[in-house]
Protein backbone atom coordinates (compact mmCIF):
# COMPACT_ATOMS: atom_id res chain seq x y z
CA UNK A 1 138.71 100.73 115.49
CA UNK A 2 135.63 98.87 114.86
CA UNK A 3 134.69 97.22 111.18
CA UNK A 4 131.22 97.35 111.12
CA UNK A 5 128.77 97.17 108.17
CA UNK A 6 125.44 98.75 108.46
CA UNK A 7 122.91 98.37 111.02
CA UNK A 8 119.42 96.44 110.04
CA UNK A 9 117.02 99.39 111.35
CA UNK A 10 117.85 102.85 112.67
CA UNK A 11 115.46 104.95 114.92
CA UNK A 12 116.65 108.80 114.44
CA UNK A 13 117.78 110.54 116.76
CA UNK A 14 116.23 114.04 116.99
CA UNK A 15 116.88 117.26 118.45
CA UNK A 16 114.44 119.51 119.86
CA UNK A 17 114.47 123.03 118.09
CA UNK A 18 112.17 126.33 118.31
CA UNK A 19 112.25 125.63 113.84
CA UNK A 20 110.93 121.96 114.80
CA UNK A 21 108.13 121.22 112.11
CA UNK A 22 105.01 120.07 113.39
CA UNK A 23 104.82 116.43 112.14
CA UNK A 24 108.57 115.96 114.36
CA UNK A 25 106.94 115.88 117.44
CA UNK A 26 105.39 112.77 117.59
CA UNK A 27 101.68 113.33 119.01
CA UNK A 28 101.45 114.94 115.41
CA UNK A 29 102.56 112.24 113.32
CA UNK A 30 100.37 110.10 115.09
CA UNK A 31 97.49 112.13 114.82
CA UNK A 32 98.42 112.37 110.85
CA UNK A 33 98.96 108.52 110.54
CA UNK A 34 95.09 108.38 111.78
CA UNK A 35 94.13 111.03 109.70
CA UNK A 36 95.19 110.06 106.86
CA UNK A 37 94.54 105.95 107.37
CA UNK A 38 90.56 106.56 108.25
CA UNK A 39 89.43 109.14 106.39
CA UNK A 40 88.80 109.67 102.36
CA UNK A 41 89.47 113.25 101.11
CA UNK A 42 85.81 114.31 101.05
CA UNK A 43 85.54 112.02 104.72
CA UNK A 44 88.29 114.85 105.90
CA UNK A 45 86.08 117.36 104.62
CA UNK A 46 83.67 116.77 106.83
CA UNK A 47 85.74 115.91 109.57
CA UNK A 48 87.41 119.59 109.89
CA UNK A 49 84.24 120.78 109.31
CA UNK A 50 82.70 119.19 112.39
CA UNK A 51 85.85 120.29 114.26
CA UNK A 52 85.31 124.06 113.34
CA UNK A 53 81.25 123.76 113.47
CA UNK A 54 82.41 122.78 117.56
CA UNK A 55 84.60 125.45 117.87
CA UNK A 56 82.36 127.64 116.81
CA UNK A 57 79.81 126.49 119.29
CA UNK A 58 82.05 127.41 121.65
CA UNK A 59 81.94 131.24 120.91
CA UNK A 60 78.28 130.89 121.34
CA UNK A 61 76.97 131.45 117.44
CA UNK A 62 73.85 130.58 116.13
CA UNK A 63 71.93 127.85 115.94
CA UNK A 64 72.71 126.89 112.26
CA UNK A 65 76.03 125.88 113.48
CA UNK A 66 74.92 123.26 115.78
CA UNK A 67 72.91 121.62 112.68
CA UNK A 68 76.80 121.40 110.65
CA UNK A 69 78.58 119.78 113.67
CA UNK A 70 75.32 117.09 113.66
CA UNK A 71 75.35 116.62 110.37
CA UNK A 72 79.17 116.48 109.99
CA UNK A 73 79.73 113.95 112.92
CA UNK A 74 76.52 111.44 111.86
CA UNK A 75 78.02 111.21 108.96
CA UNK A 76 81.10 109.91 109.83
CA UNK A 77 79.92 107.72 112.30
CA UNK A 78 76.83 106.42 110.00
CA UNK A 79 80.26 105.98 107.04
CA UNK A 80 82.24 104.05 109.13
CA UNK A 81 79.24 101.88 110.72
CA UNK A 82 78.27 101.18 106.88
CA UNK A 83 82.03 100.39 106.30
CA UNK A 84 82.40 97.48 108.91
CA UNK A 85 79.52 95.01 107.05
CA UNK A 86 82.21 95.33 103.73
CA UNK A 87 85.89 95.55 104.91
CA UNK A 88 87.60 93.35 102.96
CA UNK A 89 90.26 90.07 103.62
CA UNK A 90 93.34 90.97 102.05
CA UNK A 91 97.02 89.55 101.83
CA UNK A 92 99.28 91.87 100.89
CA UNK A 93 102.70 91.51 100.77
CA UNK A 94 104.94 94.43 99.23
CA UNK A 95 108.52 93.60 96.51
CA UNK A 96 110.94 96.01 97.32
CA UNK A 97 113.92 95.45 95.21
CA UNK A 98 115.97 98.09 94.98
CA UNK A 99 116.61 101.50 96.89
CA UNK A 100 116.18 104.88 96.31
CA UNK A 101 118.47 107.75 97.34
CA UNK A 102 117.50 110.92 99.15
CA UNK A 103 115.06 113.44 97.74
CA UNK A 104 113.92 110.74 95.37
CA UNK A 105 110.07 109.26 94.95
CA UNK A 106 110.40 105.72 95.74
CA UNK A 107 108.02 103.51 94.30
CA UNK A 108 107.39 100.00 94.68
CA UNK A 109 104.57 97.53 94.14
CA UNK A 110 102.09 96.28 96.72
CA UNK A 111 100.18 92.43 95.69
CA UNK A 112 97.05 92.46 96.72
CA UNK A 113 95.16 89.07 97.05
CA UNK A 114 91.47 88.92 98.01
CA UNK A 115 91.64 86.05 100.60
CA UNK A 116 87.52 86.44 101.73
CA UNK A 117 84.58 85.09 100.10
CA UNK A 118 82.84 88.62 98.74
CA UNK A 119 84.19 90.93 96.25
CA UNK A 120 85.97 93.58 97.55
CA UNK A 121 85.15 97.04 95.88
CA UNK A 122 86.82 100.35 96.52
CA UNK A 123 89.73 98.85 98.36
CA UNK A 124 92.40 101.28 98.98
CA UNK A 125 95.78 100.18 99.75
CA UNK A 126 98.36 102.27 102.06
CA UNK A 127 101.57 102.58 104.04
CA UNK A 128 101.00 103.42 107.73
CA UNK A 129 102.89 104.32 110.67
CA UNK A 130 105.35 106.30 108.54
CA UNK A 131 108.01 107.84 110.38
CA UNK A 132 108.58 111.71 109.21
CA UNK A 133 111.42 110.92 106.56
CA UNK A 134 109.19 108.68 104.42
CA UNK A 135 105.93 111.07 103.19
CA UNK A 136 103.23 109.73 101.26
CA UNK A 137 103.55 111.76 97.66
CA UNK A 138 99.75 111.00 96.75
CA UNK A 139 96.32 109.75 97.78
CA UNK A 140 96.02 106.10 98.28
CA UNK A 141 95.67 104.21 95.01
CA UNK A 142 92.15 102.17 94.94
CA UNK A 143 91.29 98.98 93.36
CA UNK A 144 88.07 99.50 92.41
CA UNK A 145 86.73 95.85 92.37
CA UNK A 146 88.23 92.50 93.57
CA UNK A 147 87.07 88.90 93.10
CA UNK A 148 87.57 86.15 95.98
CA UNK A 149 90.82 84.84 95.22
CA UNK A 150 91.92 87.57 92.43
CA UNK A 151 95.11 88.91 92.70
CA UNK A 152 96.35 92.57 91.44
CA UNK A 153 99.42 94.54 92.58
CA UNK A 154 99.17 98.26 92.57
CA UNK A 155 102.28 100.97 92.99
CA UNK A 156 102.62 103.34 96.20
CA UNK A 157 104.92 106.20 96.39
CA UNK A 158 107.01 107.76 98.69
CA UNK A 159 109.01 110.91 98.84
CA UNK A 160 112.49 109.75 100.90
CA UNK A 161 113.23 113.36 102.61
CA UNK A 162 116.56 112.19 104.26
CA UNK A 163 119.06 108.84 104.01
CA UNK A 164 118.73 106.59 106.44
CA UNK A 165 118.05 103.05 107.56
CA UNK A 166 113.98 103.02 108.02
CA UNK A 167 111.69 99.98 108.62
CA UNK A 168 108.32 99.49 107.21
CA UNK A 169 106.05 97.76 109.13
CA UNK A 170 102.13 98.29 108.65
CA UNK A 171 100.51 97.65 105.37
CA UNK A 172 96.74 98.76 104.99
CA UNK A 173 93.81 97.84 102.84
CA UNK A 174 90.67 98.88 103.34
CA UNK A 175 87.78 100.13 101.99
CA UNK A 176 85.70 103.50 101.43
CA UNK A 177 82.39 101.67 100.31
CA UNK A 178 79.35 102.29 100.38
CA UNK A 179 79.51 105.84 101.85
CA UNK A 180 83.28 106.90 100.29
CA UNK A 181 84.16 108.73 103.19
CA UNK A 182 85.41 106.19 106.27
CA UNK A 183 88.02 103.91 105.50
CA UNK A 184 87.24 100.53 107.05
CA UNK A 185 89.77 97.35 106.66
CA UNK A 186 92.00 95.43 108.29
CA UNK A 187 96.46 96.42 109.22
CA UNK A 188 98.29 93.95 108.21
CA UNK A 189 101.92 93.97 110.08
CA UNK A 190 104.51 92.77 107.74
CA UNK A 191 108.82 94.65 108.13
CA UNK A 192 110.93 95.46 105.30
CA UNK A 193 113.77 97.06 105.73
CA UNK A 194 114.21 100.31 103.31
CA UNK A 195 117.31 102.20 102.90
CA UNK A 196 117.37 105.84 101.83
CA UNK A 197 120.89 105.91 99.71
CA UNK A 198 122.89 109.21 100.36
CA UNK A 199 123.00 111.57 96.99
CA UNK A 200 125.66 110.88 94.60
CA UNK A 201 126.92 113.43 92.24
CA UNK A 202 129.17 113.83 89.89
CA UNK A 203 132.80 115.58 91.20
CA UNK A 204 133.97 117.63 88.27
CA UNK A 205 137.94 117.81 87.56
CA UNK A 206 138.41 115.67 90.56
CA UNK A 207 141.82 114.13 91.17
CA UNK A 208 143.86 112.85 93.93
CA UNK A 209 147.58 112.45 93.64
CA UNK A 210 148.76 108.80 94.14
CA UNK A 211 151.60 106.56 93.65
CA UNK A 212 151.92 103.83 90.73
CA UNK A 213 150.01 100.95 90.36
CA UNK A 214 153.39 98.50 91.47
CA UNK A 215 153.52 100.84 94.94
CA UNK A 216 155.22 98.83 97.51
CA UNK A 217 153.02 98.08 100.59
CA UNK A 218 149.58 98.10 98.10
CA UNK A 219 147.51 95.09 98.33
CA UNK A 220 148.67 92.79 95.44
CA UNK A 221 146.14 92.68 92.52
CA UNK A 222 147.56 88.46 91.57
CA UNK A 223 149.45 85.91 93.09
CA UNK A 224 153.42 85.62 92.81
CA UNK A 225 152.60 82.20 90.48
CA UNK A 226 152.57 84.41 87.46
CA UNK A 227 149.01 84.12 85.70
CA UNK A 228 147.92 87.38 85.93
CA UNK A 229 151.19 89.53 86.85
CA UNK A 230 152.73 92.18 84.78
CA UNK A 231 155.23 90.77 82.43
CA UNK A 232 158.04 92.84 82.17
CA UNK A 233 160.39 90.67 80.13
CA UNK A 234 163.07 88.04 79.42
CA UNK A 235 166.72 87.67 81.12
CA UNK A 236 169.12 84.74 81.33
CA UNK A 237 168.39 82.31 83.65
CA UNK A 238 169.89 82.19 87.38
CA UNK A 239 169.83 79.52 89.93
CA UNK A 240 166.35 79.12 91.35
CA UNK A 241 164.86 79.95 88.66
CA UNK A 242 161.19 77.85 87.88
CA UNK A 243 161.17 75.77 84.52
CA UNK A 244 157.41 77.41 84.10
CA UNK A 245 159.11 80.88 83.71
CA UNK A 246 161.27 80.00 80.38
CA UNK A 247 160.76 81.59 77.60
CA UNK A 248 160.93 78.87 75.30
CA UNK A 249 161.55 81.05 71.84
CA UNK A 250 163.93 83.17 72.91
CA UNK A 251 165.84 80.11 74.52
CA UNK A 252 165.80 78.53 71.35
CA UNK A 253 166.72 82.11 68.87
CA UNK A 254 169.84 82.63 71.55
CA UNK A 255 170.92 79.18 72.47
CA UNK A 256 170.30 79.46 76.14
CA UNK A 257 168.15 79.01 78.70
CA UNK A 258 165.89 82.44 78.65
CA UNK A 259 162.95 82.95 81.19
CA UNK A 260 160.24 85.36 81.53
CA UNK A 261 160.36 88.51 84.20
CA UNK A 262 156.96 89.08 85.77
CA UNK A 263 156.38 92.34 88.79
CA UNK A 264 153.30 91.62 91.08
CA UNK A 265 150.88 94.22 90.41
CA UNK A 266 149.51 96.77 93.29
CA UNK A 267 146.29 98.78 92.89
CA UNK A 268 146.22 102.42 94.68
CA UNK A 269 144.87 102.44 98.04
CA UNK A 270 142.98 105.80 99.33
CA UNK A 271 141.36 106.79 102.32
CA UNK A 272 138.15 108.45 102.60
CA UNK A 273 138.10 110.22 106.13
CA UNK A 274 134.44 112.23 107.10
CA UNK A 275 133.95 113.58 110.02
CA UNK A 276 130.18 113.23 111.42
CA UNK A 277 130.85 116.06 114.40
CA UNK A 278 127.68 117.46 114.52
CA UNK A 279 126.54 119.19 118.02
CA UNK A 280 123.58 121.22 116.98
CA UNK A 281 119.90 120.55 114.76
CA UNK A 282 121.84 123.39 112.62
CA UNK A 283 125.56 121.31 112.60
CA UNK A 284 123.46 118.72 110.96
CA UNK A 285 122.84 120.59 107.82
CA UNK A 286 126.32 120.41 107.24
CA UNK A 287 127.07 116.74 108.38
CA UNK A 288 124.13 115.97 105.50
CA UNK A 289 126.24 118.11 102.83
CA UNK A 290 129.71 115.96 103.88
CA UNK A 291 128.26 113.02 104.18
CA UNK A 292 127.08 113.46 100.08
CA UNK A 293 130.65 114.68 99.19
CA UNK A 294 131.80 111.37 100.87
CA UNK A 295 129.42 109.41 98.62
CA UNK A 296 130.50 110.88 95.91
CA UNK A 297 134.58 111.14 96.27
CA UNK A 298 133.78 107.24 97.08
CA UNK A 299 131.99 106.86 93.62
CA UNK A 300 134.37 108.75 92.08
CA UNK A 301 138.00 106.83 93.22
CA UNK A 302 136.02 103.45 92.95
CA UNK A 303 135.47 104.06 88.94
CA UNK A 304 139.32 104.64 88.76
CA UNK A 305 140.19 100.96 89.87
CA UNK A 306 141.29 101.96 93.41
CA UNK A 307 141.15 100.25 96.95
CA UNK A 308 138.91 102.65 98.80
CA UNK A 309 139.02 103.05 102.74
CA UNK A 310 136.39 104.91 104.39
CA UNK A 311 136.68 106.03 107.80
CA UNK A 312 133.15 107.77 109.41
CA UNK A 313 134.68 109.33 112.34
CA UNK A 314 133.13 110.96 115.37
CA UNK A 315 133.72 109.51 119.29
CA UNK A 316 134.25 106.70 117.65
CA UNK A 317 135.58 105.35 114.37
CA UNK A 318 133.95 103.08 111.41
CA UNK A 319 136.02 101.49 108.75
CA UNK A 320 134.82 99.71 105.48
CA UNK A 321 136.85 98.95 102.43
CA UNK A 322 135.69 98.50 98.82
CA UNK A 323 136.60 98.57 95.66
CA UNK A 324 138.00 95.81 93.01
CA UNK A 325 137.34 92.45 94.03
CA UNK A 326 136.78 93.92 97.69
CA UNK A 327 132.70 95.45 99.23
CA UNK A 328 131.19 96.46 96.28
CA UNK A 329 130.31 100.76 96.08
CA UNK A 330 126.96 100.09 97.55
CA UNK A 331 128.05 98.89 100.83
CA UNK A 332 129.99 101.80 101.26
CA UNK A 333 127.15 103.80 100.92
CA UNK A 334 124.82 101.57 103.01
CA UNK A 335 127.31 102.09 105.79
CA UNK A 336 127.22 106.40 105.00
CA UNK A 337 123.42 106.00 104.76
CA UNK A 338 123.57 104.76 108.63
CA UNK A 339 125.78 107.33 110.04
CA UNK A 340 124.69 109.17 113.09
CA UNK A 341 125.68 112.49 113.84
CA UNK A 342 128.38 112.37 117.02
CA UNK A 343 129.16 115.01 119.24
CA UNK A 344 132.88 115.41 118.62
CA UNK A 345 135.91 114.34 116.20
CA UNK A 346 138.13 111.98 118.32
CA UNK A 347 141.70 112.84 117.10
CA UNK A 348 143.22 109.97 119.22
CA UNK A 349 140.76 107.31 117.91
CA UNK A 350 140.78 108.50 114.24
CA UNK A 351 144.73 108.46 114.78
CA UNK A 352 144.63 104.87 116.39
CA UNK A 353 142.14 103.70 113.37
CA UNK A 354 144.77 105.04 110.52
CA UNK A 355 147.73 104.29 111.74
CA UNK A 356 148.00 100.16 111.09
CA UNK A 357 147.58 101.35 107.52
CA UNK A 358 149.34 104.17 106.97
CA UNK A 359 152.14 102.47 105.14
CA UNK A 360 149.96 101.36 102.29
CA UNK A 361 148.38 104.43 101.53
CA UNK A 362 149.03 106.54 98.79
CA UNK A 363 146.65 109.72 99.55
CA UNK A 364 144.08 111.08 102.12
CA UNK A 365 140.73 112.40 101.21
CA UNK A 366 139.26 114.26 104.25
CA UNK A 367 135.88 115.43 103.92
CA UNK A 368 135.11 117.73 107.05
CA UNK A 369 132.27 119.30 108.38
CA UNK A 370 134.06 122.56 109.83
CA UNK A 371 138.08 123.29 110.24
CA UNK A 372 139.51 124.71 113.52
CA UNK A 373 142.98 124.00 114.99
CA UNK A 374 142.15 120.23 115.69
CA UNK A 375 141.69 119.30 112.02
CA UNK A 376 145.03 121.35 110.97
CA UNK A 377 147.29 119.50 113.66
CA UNK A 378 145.53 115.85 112.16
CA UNK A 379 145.92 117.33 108.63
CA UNK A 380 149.82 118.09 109.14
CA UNK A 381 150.35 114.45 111.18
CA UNK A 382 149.23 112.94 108.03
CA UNK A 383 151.67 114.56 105.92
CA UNK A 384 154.22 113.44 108.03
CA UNK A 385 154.38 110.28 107.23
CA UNK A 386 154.52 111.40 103.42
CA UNK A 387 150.92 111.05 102.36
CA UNK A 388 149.26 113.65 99.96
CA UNK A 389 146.31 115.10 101.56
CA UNK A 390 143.12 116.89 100.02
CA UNK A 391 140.29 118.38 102.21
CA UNK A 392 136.72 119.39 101.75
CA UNK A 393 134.87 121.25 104.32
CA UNK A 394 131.36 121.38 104.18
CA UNK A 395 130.78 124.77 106.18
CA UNK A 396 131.21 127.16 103.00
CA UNK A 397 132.35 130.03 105.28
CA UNK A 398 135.24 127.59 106.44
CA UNK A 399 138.34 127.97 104.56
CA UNK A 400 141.31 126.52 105.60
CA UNK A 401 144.36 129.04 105.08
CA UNK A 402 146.98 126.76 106.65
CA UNK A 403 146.88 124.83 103.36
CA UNK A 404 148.31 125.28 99.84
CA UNK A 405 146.00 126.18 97.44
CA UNK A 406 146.18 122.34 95.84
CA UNK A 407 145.36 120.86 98.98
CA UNK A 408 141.89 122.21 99.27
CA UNK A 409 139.26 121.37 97.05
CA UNK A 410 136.77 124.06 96.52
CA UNK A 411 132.79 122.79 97.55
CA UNK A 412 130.36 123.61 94.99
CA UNK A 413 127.54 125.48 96.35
């Protein structure tokens, strides 16, 4: 078992499919990046313009066309030669202070300082070098004028497709004046980390059966010296006894030495197993789907004042704890926000990782992405050592018969 908390960056791993979109394969996202970081809307215009005036050409049609591909392609070039005598000096620096969760529009604000001696008009200010996850929702916003020394910030916006762990690292400013259609400016290369929170929603009617708050083995919510224990109440006093512990008012009503009875208090510990076996682009779907159950059966226990233990388990096996005065929520879902996909459930690691605390657990939540004969044989090994399990499965036509009908928790579709 390894305790590991989440990992600064994370470059996706990808699988090559026929259903691949175009902007996965990378020669296209580059090719967008570019697109998208030179030219204005009506510059792009132009630019497929000149690109179907050429192949048009090709095919041999008349001579009008070769007029549009001249007059499409001197205009660029003439915009962009324009551009270079007014690209501005900018320092920007972006304030990211909080993070979004998947299928959310992230926005943030960008300060813009004019560090040059000119005014800077029409200066347009932009993420580049996105990977795929992280799209741009709308055109660049534009600061239409911009004094030496004058400092704005503006707001950019993007739509987080999928969690993750995704580094930005090229910040843009340039300008579309005079001609409004090249961009021309300078890339400024500045990293912040941004991580894309898994969905959390609410589980409705959930519940887990666990033992009471003063189970033996839990991990003790005060100290033995008695300031914050349960106080369950008086008895005569034995040999051994501490002279803080006497109950002074009783001792005096009965005419002996009375002291105070405290029991050390336990909170409920619960694990929180997910499986990340995914072997396919198309296992994935599902992996996404129990990765947001585990997110939110986390959530969920974490309200209720209990010690949660996640376990992501694939060929290998993560553990984090939280709860109470333990990792707060969020790091638990920083660490699900990380998870690869692995390419197969490890029984005898995942067995290996649970087994030092078995003993002080009350329940097991197992949130699978598909059941077959593997997962029953780990579900009944748990129950033997007396441990009430509950399992999700995140492949709706997956049901597990082997289990009674309270130790299955129906997925919402």
């Amino acid at each position: 078992m390894r305790d590991v908390g989440p990992t600064p960056t994370m470059k996706r791993r990808r699988r090559w499919s026929f259903f691949m979109r175009p902007l996965e394969h990378w020669p296209m996202l580059i090719l967008d990046d570019l697109h998208r970081g030179w030219l204005t809307p009506f510059g792009r215009v132009l630019f497929w313009g000149a690109i179907a005036a050429g192949m048009l050409l090709l095919g041999g049609i008349a001579s009008p066309l070769v007029h549009a591909f001249g007059y499409c392609v001197s205009a660029l070039v003439l915009a962009g030669l324009a551009g270079w005598f007014y690209r501005p000096r900018l320092r920007m620096t972006r304030q990211i202070t909080t993070f979004p969760t998947v299928g959310e529009v992230f926005r943030y604000r960008v300060t813009v300082e004019n560090v040059g001696v000119r005014v800077a008009r029409n200066v347009l200010v932009e993420e580049r070098n996105l990977p795929l996850e992280l799209r741009p929702v709308e055109d660049a916003p534009s600061i239409e004028s911009l004094a030496p020394g004058e400092t704005v910030s503006v707001t950019l916006e993007l739509r987080c497709e999928r969690r993750g762990v995704y580094e930005l690292t090229r910040l843009q400013g340039a300008t579309a004046y005079p001609s409004g259609l090249f961009k021309v400016g300078a890339v400024t290369r500045q990293f912040d980390r941004l991580l894309v929170l898994p969905r959390v929603t609410p589980l409705e009617g959930f519940e887990l059966p666990h033992g009471r708050n003063y189970q033996p083995g839990g991990i003790a919510e005060a100290s033995r010296v008695g300031e914050s224990t349960e106080f369950l109440g008086t008895r005569a006093w034995r040999s051994g006894d501490r002279l803080r512990d006497i109950h002074w008012r009783s001792t005096a009503r009965v005419g002996q030495l009375v002291v105070k009875e405290f029991q050390e208090e336990y909170f409920v510990r619960i694990a929180v197993v997910l499986d990340v076996e995914a072997r396919t682009a198309h296992d994935e779907r599902y992996l996404e789907r129990a990765i947001a159950l585990a997110a939110s059966v986390t959530a969920s226990l974490a309200r209720q004042d209990f010690i949660v233990d996640v376990f992501a388990a694939g060929a290998s096996v993560h553990h984090l704890q939280a709860g109470r005065s333990l990792a707060h929520v969020a790091n638990i879902l920083e660490l699900l926000a990380c998870v690869e996909a692995g390419d197969r459930l490890d029984r005898a690691e995942l067995e290996a990782a649970l087994a030092p605390n078995l003993r002080q657990l009350s329940a097991v939540m197992l949130v699978l992405t598909d059941w077959n004969a593997a997962r029953a044989e780990l579900v009944e090994w748990l129950k033997s050592w007396g441990l009430a399990v509950r399992v999700m499965v995140a492949r709706p036509v997956s049901k597990p018969r082997e289990l009674a009908s309270e130790e299955f928790i129906e997925v919402p579709t």
